[in-house]
N, C-alpha and C. Protein backbone atom coordinates (compact mmCIF):
# COMPACT_ATOMS: atom_id res chain seq x y z
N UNK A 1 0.85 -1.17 0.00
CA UNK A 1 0.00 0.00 0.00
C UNK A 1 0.90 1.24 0.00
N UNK A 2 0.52 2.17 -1.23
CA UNK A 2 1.85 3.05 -0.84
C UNK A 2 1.07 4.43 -0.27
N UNK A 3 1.71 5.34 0.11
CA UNK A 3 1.11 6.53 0.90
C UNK A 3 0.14 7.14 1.20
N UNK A 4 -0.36 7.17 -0.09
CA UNK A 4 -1.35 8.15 -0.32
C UNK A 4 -2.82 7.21 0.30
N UNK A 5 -2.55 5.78 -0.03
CA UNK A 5 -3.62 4.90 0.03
C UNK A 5 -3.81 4.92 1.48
N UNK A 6 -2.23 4.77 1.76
CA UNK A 6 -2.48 4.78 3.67
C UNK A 6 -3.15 6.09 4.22
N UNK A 7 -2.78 7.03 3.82
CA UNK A 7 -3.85 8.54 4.47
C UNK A 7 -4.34 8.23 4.19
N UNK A 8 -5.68 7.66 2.90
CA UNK A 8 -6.81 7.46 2.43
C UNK A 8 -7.59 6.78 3.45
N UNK A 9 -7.29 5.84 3.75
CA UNK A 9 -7.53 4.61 4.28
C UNK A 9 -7.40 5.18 5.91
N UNK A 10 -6.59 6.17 6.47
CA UNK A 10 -6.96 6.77 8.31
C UNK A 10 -7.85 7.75 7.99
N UNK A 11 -8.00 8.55 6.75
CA UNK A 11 -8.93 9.61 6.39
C UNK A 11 -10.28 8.81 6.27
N UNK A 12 -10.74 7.47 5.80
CA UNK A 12 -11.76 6.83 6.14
C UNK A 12 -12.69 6.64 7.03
N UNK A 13 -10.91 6.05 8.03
CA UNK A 13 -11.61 5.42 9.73
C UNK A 13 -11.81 6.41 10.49
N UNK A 14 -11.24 7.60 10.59
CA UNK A 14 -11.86 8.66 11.01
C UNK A 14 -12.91 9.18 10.76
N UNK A 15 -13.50 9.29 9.62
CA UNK A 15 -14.90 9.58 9.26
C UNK A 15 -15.72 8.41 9.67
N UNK A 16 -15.36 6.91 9.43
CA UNK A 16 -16.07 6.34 9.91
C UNK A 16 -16.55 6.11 11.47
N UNK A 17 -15.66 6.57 12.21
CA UNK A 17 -15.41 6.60 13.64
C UNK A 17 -16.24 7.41 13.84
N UNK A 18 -15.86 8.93 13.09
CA UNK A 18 -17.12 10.09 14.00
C UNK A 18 -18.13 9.78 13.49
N UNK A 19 -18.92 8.74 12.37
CA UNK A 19 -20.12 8.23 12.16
C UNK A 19 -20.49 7.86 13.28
N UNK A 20 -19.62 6.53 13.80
CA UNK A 20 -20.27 5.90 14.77
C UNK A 20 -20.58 6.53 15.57
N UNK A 21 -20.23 7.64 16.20
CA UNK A 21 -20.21 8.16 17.56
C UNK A 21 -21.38 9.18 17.19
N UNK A 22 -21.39 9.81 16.45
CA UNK A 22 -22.19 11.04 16.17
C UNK A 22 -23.63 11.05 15.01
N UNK A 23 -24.36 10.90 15.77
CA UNK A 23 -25.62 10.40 14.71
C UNK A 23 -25.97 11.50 13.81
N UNK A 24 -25.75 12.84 14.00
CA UNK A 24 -25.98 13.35 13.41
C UNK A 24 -24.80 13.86 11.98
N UNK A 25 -23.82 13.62 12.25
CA UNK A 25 -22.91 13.68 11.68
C UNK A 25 -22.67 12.24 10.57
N UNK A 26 -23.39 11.07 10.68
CA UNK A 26 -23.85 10.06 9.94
C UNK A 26 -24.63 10.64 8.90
N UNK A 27 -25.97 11.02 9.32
CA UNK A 27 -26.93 11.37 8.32
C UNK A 27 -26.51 12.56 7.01
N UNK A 28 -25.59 13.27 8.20
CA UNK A 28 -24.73 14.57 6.96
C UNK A 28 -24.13 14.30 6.07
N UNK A 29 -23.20 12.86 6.23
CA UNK A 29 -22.52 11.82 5.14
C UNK A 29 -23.32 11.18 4.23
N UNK A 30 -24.68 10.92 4.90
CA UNK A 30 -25.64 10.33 3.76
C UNK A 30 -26.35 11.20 2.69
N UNK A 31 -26.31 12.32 3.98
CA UNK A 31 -27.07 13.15 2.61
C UNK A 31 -26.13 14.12 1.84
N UNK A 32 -25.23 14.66 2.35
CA UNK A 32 -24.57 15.31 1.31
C UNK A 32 -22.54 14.76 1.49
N UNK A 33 -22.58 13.50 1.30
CA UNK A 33 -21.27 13.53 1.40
C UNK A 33 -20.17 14.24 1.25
N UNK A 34 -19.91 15.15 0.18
CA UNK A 34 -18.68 15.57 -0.15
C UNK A 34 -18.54 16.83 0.12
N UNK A 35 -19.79 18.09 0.25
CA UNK A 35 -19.63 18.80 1.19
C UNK A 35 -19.05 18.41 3.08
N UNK A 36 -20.10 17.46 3.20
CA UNK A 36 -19.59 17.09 4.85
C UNK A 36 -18.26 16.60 4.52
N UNK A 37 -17.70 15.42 4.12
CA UNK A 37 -16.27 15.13 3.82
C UNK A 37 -15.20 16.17 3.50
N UNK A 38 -15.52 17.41 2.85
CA UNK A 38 -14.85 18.67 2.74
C UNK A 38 -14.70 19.47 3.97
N UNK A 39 -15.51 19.48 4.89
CA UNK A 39 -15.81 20.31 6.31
C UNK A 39 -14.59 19.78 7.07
N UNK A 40 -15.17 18.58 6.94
CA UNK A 40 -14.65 17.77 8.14
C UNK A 40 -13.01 16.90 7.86
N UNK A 41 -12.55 17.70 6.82
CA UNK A 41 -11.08 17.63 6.66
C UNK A 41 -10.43 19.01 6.35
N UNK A 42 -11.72 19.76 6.30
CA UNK A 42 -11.09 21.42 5.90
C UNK A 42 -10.11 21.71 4.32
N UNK A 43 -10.95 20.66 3.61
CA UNK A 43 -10.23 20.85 2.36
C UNK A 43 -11.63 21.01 1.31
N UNK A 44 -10.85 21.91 0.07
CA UNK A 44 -11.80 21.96 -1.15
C UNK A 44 -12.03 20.77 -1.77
N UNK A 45 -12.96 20.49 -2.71
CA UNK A 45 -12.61 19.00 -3.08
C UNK A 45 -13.01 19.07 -4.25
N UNK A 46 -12.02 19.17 -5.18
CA UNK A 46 -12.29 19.31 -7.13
C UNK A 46 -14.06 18.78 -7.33
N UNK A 47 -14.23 19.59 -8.71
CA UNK A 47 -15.66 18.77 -8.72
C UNK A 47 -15.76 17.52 -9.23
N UNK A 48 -14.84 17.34 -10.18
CA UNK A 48 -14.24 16.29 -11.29
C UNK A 48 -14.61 14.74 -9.58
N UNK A 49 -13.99 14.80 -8.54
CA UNK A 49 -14.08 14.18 -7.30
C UNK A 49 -16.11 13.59 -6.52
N UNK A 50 -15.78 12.50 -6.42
CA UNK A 50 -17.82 12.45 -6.48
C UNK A 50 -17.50 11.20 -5.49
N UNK A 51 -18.38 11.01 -4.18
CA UNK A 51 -18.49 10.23 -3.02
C UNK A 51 -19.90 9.63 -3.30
N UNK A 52 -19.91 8.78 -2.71
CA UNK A 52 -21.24 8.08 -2.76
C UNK A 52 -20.79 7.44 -1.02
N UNK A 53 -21.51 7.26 0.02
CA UNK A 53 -21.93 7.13 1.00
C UNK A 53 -22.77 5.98 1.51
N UNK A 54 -22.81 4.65 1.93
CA UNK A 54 -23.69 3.53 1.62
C UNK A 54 -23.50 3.11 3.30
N UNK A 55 -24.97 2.94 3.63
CA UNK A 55 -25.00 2.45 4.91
C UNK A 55 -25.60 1.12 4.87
N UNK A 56 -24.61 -0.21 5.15
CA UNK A 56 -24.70 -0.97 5.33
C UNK A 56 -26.37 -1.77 6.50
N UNK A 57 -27.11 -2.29 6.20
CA UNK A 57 -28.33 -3.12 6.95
C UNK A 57 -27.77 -4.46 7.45
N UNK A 58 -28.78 -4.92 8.15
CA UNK A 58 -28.57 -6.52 8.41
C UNK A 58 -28.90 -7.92 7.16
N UNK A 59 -29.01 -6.77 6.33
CA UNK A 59 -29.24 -8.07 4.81
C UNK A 59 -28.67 -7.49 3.57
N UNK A 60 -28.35 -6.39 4.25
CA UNK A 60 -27.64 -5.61 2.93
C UNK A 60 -25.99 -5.39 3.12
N UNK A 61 -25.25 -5.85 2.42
CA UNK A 61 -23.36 -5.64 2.43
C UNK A 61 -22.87 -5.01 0.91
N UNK A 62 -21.84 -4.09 1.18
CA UNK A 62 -21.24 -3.85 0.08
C UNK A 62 -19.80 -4.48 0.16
N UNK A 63 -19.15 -4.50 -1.08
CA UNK A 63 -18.11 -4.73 -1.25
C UNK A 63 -17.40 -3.52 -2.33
N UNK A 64 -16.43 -3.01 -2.03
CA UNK A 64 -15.98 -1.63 -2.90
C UNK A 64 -14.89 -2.31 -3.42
N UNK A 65 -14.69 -2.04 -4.73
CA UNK A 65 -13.44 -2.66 -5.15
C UNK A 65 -12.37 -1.32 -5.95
N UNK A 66 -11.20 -1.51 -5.56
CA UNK A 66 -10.31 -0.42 -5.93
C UNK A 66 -10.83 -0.11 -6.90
N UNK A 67 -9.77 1.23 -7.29
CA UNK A 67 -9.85 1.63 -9.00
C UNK A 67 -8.97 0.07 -9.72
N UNK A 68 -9.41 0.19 -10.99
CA UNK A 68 -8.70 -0.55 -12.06
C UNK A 68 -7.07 0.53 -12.20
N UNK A 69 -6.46 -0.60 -12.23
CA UNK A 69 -4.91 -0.24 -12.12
C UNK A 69 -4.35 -0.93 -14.11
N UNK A 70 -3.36 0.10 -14.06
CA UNK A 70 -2.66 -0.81 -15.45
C UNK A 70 -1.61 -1.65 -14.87
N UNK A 71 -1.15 -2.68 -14.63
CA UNK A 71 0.26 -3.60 -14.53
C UNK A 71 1.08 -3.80 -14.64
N UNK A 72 1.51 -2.60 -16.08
CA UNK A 72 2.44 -2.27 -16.27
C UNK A 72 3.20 -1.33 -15.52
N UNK A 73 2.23 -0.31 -15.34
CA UNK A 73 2.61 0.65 -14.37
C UNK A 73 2.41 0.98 -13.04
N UNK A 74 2.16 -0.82 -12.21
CA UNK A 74 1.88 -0.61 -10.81
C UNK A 74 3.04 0.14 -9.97
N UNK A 75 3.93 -0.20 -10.49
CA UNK A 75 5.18 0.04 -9.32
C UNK A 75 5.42 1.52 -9.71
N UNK A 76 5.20 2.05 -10.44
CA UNK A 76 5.57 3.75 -10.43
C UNK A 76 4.15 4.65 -10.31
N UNK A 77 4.68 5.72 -9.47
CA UNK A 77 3.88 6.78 -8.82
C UNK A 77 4.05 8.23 -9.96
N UNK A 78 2.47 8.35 -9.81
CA UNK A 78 2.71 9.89 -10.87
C UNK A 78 3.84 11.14 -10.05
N UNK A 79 3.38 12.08 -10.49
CA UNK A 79 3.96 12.99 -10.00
C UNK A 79 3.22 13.38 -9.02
N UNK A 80 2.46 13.56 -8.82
CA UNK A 80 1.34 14.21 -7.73
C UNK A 80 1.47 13.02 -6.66
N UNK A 81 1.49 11.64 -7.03
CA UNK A 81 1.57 10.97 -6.07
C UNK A 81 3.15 10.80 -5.32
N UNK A 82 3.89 11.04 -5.89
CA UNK A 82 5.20 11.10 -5.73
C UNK A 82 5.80 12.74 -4.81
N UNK A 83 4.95 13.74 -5.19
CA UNK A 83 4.90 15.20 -3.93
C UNK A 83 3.97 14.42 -3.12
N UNK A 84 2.89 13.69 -2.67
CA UNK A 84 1.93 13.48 -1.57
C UNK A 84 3.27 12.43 -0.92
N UNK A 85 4.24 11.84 -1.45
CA UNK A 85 5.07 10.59 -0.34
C UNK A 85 5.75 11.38 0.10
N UNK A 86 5.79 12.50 -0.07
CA UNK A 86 7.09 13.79 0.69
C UNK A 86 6.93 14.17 1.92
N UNK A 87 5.25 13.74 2.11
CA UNK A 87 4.74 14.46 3.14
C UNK A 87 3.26 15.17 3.16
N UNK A 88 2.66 15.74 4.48
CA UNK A 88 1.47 16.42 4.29
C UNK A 88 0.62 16.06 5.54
N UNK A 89 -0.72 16.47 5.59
CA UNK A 89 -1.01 15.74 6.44
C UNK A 89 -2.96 15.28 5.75
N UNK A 90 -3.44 15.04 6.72
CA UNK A 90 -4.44 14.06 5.96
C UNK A 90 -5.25 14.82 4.83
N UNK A 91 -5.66 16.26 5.01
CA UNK A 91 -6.60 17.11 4.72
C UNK A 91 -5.66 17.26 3.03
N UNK A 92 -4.33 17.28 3.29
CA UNK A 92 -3.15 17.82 1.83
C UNK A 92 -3.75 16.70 0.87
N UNK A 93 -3.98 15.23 1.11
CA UNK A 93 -4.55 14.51 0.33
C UNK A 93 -5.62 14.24 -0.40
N UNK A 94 -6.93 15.46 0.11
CA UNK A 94 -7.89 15.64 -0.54
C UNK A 94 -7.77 17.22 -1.21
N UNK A 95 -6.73 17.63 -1.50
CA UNK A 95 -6.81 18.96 -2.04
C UNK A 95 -6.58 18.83 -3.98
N UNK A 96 -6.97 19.84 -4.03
CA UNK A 96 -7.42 19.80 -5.92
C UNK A 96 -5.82 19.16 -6.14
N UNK A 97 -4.62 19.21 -5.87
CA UNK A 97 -3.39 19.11 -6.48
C UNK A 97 -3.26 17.60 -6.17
N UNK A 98 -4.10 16.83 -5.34
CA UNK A 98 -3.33 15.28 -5.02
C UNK A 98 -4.49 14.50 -5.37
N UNK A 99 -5.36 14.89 -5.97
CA UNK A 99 -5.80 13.42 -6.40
C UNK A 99 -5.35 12.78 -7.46
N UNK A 100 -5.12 11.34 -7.47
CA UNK A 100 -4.58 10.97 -8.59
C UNK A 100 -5.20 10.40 -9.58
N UNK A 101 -6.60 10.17 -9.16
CA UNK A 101 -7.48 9.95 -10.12
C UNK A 101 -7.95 10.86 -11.25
């Protein structure tokens, strides 16, 4: 997992964490994710960038599967991803300059 995936991935459990704890702060994720996800990391978030939000039931499960990767080019990092391994902190990873999608 290289950097960027790892902030991704504590930038998650933190949102998922203050879900759990904060009911109202759940429903704000459901209904307008990417504004609330923008608040609550204090970053802008390109528009090109789009969340979808899914609350799991007792009969209902998702499974999310990465982006599609090329194979050729797993082992090398763009440029943008290559300034995000320099450093930053969680919020630098959702800003218009580091997504790598």
């Amino acid at each position: 997992m290289n950097d960027f995936e790892q902030k991704k991935e504590k930038a998650y459990q933190l949102l998922i964490e203050k879900a759990v704890k904060d009911n109202d702060f759940r429903e704000m994720l459901l209904d307008a994710p990417k504004a609330t996800i923008a608040s609550q990391l204090g970053v802008k978030i390109p528009d090109s960038i789009k969340f979808t939000v899914l609350e799991e039931t007792s009969d209902t499960f998702y499974l999310v599967l990465p982006a599609k990767t090329n194979p050729e080019k797993q082992d090398e990092l763009s440029e943008k991803e290559l300034e995000m391994v320099s450093g930053g902190t969680l919020g630098e990873i959702y800003s218009e300059d580091c997504f790598p999608y």
